[in-house]
PDB file of N, CA and C in Angstrom:
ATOM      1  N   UNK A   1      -1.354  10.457  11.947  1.00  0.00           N
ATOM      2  CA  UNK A   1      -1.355   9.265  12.750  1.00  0.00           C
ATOM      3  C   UNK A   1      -1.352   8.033  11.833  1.00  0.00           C
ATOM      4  N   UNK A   2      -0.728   7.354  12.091  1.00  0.00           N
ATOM      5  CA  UNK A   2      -0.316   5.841  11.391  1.00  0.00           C
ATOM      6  C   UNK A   2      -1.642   5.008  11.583  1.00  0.00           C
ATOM      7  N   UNK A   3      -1.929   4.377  10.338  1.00  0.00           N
ATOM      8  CA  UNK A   3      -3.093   3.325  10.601  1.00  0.00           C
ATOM      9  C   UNK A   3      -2.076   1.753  11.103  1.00  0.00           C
ATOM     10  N   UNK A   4      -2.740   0.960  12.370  1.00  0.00           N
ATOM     11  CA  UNK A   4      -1.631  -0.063  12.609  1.00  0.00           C
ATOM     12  C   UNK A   4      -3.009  -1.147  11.702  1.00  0.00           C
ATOM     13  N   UNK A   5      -3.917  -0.948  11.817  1.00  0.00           N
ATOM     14  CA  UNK A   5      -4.945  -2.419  10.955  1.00  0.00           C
ATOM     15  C   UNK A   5      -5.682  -1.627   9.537  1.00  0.00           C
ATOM     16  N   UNK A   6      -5.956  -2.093   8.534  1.00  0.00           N
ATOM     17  CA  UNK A   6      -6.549  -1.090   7.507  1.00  0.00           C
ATOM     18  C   UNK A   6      -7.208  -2.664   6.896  1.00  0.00           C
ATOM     19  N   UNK A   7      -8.684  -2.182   6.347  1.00  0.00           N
ATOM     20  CA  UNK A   7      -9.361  -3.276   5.710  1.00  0.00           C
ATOM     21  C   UNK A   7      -9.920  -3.175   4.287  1.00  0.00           C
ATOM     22  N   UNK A   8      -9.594  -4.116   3.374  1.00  0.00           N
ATOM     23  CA  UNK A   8     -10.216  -3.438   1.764  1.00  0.00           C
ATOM     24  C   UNK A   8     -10.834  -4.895   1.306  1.00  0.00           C
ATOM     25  N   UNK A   9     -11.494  -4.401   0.484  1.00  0.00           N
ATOM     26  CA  UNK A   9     -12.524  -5.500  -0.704  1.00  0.00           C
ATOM     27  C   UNK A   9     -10.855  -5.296  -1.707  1.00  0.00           C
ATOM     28  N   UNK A  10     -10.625  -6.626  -1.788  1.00  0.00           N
ATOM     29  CA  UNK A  10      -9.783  -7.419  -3.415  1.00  0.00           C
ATOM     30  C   UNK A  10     -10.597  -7.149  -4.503  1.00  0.00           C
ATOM     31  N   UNK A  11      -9.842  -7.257  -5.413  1.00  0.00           N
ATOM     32  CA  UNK A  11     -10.473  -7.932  -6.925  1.00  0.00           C
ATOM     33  C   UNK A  11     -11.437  -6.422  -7.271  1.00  0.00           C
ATOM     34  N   UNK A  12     -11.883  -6.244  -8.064  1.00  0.00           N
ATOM     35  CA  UNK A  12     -12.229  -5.357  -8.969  1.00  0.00           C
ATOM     36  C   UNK A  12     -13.184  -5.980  -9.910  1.00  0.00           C
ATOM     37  N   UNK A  13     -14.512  -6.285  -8.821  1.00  0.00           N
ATOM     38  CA  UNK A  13     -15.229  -6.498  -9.134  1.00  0.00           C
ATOM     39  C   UNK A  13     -17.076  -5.824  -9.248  1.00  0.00           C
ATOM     40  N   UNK A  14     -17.334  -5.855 -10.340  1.00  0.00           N
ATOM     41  CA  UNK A  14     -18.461  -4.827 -10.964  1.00  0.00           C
ATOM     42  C   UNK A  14     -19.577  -5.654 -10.317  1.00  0.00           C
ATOM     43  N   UNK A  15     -19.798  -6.469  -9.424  1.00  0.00           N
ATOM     44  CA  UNK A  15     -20.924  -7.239  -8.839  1.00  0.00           C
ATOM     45  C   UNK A  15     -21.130  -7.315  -7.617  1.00  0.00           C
ATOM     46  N   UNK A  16     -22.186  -7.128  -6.968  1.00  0.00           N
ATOM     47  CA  UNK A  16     -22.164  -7.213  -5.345  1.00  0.00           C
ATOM     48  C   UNK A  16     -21.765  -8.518  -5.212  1.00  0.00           C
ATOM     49  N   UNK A  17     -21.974  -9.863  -5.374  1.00  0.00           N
ATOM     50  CA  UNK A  17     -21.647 -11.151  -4.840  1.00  0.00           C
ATOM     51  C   UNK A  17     -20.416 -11.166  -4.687  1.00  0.00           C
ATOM     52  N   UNK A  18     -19.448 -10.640  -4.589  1.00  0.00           N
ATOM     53  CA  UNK A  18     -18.174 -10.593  -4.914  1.00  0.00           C
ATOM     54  C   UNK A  18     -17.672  -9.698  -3.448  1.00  0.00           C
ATOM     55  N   UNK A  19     -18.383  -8.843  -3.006  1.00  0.00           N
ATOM     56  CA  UNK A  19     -18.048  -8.398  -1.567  1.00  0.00           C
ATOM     57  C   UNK A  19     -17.326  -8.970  -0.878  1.00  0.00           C
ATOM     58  N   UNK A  20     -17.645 -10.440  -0.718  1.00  0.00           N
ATOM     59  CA  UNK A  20     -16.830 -11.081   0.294  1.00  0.00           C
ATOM     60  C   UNK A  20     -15.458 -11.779   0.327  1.00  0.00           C
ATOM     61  N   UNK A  21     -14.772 -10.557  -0.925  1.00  0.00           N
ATOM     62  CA  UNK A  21     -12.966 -10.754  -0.355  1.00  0.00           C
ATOM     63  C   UNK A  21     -12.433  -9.518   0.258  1.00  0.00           C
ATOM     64  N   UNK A  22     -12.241 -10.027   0.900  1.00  0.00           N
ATOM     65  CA  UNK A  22     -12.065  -8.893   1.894  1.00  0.00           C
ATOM     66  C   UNK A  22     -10.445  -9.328   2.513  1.00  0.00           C
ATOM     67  N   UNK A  23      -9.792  -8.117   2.588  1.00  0.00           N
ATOM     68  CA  UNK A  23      -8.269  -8.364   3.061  1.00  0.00           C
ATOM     69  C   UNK A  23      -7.880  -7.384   4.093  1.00  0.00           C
ATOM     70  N   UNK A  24      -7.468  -7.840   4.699  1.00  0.00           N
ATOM     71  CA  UNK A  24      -7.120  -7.087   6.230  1.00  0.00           C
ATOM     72  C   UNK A  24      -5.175  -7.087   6.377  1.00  0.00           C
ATOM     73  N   UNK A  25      -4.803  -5.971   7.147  1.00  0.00           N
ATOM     74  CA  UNK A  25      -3.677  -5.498   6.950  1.00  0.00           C
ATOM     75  C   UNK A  25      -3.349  -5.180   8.592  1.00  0.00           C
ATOM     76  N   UNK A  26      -2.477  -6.513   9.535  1.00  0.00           N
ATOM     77  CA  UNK A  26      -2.359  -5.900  10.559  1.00  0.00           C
ATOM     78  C   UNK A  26      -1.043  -5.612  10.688  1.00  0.00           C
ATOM     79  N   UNK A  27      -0.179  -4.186  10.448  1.00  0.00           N
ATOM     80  CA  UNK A  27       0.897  -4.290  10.616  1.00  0.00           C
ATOM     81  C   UNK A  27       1.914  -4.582   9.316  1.00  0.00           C
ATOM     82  N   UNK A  28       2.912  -5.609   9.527  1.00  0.00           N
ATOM     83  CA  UNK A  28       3.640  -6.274   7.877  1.00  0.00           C
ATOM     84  C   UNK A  28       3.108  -7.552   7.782  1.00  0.00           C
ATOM     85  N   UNK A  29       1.622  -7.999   8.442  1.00  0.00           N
ATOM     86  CA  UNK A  29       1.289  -8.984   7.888  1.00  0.00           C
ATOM     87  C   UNK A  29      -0.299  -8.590   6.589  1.00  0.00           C
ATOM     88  N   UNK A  30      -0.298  -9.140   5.860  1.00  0.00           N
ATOM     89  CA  UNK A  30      -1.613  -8.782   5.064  1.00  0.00           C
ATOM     90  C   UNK A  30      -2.541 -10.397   4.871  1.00  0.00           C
ATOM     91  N   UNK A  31      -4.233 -10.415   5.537  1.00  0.00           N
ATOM     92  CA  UNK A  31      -4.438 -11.634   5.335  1.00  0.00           C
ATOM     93  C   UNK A  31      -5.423 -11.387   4.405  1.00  0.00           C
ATOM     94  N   UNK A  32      -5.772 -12.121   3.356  1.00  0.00           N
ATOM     95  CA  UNK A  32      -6.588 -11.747   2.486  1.00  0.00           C
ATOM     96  C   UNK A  32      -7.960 -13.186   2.941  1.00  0.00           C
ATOM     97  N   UNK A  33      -9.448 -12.685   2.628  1.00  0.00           N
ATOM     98  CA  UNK A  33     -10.317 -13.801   2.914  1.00  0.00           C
ATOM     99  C   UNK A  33     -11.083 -13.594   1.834  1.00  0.00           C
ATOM    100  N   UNK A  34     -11.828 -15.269   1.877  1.00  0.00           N
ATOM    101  CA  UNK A  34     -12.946 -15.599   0.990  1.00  0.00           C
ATOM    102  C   UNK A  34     -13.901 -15.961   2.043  1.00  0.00           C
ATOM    103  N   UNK A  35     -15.307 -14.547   2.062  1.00  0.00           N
ATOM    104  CA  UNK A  35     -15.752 -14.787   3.225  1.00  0.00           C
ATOM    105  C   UNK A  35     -15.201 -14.883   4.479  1.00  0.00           C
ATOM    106  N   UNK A  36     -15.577 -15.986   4.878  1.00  0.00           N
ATOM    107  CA  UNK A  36     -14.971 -16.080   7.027  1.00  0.00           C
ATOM    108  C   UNK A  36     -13.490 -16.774   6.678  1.00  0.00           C
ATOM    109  N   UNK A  37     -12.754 -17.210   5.486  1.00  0.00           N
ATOM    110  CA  UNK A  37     -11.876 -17.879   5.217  1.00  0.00           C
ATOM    111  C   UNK A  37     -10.295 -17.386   5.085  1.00  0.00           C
ATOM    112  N   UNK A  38      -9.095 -17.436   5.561  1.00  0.00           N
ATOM    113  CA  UNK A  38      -8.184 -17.104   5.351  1.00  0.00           C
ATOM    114  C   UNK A  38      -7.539 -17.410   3.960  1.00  0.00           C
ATOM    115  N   UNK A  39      -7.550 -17.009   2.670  1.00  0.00           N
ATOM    116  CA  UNK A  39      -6.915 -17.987   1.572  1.00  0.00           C
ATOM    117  C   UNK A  39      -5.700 -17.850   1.390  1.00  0.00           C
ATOM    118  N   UNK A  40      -5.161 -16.805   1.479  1.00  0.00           N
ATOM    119  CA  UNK A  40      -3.649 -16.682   1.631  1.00  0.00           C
ATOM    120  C   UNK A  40      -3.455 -15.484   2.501  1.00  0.00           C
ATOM    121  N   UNK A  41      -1.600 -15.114   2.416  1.00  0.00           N
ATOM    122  CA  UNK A  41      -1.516 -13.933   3.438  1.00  0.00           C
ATOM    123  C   UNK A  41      -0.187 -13.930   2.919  1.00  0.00           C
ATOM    124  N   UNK A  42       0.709 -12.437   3.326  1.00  0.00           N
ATOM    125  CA  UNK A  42       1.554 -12.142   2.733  1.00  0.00           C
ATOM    126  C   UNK A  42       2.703 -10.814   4.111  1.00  0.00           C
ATOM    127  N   UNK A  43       3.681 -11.687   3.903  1.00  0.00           N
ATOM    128  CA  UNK A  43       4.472 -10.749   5.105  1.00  0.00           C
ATOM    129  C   UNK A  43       5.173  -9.940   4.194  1.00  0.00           C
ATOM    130  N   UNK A  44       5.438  -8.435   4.619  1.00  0.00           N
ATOM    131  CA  UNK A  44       6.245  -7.442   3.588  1.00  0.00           C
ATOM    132  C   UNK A  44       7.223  -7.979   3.643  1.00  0.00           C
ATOM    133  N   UNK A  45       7.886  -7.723   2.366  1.00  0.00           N
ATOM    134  CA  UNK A  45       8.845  -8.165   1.982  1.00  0.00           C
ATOM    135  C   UNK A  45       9.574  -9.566   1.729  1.00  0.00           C
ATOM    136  N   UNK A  46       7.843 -10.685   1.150  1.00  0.00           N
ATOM    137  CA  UNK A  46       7.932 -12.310   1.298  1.00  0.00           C
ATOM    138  C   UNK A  46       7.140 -12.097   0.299  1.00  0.00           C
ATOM    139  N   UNK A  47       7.165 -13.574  -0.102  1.00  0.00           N
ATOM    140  CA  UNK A  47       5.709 -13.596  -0.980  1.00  0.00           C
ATOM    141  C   UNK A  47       4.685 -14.108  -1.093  1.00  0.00           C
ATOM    142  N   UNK A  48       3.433 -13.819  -1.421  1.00  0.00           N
ATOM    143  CA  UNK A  48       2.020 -14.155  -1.413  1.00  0.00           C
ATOM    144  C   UNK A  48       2.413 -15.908  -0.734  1.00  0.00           C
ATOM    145  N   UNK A  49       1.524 -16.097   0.531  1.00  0.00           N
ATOM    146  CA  UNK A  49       1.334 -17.451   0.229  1.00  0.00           C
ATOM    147  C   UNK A  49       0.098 -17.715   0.137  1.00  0.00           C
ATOM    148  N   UNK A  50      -0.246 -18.637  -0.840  1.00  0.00           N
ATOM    149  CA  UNK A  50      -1.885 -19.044  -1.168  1.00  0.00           C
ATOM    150  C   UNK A  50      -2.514 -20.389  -1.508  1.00  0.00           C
ATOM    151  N   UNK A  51      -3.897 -20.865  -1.101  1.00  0.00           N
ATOM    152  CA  UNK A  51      -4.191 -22.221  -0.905  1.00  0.00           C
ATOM    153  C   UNK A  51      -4.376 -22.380  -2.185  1.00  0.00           C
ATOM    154  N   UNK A  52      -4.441 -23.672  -2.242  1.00  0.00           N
ATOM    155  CA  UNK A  52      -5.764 -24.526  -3.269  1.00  0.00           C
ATOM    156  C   UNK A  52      -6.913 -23.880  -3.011  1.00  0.00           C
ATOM    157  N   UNK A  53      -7.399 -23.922  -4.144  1.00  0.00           N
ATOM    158  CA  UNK A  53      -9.078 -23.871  -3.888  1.00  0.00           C
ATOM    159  C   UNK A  53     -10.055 -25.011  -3.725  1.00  0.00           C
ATOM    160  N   UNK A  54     -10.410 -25.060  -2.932  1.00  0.00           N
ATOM    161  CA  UNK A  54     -11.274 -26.539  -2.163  1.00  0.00           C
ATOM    162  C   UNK A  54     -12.951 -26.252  -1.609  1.00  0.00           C
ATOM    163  N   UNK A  55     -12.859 -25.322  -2.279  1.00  0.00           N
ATOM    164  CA  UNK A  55     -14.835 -24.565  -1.334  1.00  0.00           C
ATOM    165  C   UNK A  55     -15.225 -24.091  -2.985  1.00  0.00           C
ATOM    166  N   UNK A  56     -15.374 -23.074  -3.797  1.00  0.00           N
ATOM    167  CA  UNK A  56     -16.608 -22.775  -4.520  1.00  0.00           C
ATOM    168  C   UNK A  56     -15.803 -22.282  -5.746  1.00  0.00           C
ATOM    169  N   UNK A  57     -17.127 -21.945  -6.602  1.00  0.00           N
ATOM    170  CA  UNK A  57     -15.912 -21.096  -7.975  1.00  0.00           C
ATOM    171  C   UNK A  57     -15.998 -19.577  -7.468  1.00  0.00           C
ATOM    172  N   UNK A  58     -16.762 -19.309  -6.677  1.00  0.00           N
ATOM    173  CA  UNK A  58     -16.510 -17.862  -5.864  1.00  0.00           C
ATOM    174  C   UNK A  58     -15.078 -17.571  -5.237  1.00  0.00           C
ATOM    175  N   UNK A  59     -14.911 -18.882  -4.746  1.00  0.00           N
ATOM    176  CA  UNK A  59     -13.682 -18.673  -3.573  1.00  0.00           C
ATOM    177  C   UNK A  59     -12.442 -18.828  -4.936  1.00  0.00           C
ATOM    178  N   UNK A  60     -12.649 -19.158  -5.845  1.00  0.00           N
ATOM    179  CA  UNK A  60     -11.275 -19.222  -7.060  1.00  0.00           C
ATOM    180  C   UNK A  60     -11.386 -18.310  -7.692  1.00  0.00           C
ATOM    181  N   UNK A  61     -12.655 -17.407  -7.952  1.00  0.00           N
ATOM    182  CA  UNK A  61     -12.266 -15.957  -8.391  1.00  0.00           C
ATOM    183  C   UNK A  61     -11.569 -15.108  -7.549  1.00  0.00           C
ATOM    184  N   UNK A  62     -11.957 -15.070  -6.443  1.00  0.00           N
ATOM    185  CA  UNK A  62     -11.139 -14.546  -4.987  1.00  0.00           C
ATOM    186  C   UNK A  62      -9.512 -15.126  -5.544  1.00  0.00           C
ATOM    187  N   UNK A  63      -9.123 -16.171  -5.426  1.00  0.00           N
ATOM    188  CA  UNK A  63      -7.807 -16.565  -5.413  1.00  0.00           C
ATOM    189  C   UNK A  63      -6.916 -16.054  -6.397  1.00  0.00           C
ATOM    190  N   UNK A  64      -7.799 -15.792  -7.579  1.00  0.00           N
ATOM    191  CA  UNK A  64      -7.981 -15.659  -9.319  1.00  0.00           C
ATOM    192  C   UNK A  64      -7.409 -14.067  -9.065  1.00  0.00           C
ATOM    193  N   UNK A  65      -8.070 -13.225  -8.491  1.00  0.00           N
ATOM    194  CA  UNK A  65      -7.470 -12.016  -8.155  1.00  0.00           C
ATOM    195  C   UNK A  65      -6.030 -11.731  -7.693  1.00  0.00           C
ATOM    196  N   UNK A  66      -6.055 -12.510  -6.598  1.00  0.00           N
ATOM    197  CA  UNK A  66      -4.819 -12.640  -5.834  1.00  0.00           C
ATOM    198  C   UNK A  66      -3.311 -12.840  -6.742  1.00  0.00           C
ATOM    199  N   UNK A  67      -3.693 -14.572  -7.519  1.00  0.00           N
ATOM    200  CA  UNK A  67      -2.518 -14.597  -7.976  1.00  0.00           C
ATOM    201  C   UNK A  67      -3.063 -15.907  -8.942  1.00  0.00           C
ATOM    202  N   UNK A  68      -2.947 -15.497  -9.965  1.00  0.00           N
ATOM    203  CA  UNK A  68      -3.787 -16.430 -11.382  1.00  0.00           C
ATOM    204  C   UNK A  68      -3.193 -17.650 -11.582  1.00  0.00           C
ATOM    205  N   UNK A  69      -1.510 -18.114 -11.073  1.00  0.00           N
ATOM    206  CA  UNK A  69      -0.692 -19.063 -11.281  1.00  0.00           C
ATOM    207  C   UNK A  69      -1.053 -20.122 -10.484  1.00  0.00           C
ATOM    208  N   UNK A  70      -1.646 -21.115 -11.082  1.00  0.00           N
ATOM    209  CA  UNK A  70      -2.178 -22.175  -9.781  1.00  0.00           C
ATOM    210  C   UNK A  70      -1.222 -22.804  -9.508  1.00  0.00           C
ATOM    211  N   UNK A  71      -0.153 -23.087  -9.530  1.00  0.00           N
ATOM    212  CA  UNK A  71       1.073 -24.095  -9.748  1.00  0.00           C
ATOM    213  C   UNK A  71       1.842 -23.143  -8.209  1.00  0.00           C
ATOM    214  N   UNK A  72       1.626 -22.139  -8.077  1.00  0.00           N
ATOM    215  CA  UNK A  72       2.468 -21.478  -6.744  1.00  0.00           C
ATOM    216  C   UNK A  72       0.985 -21.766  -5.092  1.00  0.00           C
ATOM    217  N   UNK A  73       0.115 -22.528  -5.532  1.00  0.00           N
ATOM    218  CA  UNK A  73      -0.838 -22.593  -4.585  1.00  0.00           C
ATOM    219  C   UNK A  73      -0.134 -23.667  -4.115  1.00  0.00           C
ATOM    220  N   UNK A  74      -0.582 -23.360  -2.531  1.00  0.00           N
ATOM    221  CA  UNK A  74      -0.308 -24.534  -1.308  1.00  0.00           C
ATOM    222  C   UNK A  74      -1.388 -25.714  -0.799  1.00  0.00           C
ATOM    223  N   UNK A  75      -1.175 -26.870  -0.942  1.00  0.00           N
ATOM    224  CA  UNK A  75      -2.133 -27.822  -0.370  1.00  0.00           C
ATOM    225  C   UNK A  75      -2.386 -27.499   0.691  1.00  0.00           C
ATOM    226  N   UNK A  76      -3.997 -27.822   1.317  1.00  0.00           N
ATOM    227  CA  UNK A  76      -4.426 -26.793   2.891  1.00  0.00           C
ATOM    228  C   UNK A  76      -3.802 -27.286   3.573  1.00  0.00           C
ATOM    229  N   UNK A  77      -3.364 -28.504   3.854  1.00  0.00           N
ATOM    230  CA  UNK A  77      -2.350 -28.496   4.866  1.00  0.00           C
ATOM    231  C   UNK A  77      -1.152 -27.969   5.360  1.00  0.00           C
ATOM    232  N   UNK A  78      -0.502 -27.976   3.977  1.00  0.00           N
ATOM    233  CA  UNK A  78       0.709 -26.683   4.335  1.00  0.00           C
ATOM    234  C   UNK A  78       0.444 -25.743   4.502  1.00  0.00           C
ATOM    235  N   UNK A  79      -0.430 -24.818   3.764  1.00  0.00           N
ATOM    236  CA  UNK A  79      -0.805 -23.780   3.724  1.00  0.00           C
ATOM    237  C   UNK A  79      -1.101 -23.431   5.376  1.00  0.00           C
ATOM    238  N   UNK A  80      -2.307 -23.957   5.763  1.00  0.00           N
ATOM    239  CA  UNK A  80      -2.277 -24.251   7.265  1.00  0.00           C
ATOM    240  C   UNK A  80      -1.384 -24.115   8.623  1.00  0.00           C
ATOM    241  N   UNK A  81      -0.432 -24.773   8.190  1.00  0.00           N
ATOM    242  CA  UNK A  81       0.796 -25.149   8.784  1.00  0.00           C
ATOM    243  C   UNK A  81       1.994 -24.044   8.806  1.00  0.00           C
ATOM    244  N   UNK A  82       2.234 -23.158   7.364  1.00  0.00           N
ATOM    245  CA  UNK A  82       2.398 -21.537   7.191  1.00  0.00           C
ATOM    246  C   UNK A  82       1.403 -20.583   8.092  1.00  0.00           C
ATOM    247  N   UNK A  83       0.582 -20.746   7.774  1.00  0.00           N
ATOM    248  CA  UNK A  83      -0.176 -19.841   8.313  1.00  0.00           C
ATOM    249  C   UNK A  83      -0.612 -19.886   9.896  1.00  0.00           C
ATOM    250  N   UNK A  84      -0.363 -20.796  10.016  1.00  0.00           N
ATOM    251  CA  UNK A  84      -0.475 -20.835  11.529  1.00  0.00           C
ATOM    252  C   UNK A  84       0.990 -20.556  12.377  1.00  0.00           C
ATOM    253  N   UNK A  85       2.232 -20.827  11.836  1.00  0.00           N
ATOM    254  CA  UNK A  85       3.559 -20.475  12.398  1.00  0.00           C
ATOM    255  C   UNK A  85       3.108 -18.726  12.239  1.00  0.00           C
ATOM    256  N   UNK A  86       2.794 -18.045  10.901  1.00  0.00           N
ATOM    257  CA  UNK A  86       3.059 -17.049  11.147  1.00  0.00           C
ATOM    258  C   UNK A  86       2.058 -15.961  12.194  1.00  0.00           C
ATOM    259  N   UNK A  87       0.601 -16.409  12.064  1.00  0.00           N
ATOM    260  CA  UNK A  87       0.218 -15.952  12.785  1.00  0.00           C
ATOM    261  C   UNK A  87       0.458 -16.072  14.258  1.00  0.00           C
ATOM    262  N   UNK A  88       1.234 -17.080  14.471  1.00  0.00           N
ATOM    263  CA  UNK A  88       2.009 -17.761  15.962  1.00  0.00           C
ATOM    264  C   UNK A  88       3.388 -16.081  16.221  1.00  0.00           C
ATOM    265  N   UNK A  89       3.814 -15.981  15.180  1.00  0.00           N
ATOM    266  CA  UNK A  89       4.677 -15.185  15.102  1.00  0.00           C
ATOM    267  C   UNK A  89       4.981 -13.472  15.337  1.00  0.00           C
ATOM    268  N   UNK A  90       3.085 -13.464  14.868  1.00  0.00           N
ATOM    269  CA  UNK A  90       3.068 -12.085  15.437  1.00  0.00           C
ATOM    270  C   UNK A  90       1.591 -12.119  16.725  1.00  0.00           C
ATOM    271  N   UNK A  91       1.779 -13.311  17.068  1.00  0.00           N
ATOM    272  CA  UNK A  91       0.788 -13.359  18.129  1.00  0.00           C
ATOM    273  C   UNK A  91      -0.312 -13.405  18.576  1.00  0.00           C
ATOM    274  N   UNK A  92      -1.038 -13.943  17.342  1.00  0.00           N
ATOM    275  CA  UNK A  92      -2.372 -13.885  16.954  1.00  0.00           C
ATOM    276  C   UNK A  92      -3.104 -15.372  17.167  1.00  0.00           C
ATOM    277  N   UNK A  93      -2.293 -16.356  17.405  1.00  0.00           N
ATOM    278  CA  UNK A  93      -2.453 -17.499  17.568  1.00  0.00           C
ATOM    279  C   UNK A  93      -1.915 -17.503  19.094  1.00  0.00           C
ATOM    280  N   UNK A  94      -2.776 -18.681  20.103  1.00  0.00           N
ATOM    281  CA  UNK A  94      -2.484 -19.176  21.418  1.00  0.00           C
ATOM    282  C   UNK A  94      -1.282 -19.787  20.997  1.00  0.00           C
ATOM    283  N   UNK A  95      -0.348 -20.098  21.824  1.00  0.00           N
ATOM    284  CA  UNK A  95       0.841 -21.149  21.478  1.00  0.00           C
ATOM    285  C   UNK A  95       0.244 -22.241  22.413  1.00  0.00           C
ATOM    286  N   UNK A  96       0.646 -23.400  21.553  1.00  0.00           N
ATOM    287  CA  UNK A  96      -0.161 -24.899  21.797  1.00  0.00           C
ATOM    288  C   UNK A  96       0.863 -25.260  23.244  1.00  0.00           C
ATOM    289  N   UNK A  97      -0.147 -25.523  24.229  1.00  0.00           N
ATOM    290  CA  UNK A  97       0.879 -26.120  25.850  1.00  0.00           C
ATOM    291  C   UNK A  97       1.223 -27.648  24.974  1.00  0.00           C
ATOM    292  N   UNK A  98       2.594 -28.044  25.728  1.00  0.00           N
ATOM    293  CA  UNK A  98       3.270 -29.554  25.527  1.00  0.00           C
ATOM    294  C   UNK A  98       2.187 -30.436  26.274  1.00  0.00           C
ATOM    295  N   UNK A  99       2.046 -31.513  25.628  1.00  0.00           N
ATOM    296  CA  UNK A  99       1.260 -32.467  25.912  1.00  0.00           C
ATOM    297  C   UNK A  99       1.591 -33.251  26.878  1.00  0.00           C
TER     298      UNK A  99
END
């Protein structure tokens, strides 16, 4: 039987404080978190998209795992703005009524 959601701890880390990256897999979307936080996410066959870091040096080891190149990170607003089309996309987001 096919797993459709699967959940793992990131990073490869030798410390409990570090528990809380946690990445979730629903389908061909993958969202990776820092804590309660979305930091990036990744559709098969696209590539990683990932924020700035703007919260802790916890949440940049988290990112640090992900993808070490800070120069491919997204300001939260875009990032945001990605991430909300795509989760719009596979339905995970309300679609906003016209004003």
């Amino acid at each position: 039987m096919e797993t459709l959601v699967k959940t793992w701890n990131y990073g490869n880390y030798k410390s409990e404080n570090y528990g809380s990256s946690r990445a979730v897999r629903i389908g061909d979307l993958t969202l990776y978190f820092s804590y309660k936080t979305i930091v990036a996410f990744r559709e098969s066959g696209h590539s990683l998209k990932i924020v700035k870091n703007m919260w802790s040096t916890t949440t940049g080891r988290h990112l640090n795992c992900l993808d070490r190149d800070k120069e491919r990170r997204l300001e939260y607003s875009e990032f945001q703005r990605e991430l909300k089309a795509t989760l719009r996309k596979y339905g995970l987001v309300e679609q906003e009524e016209a004003v």
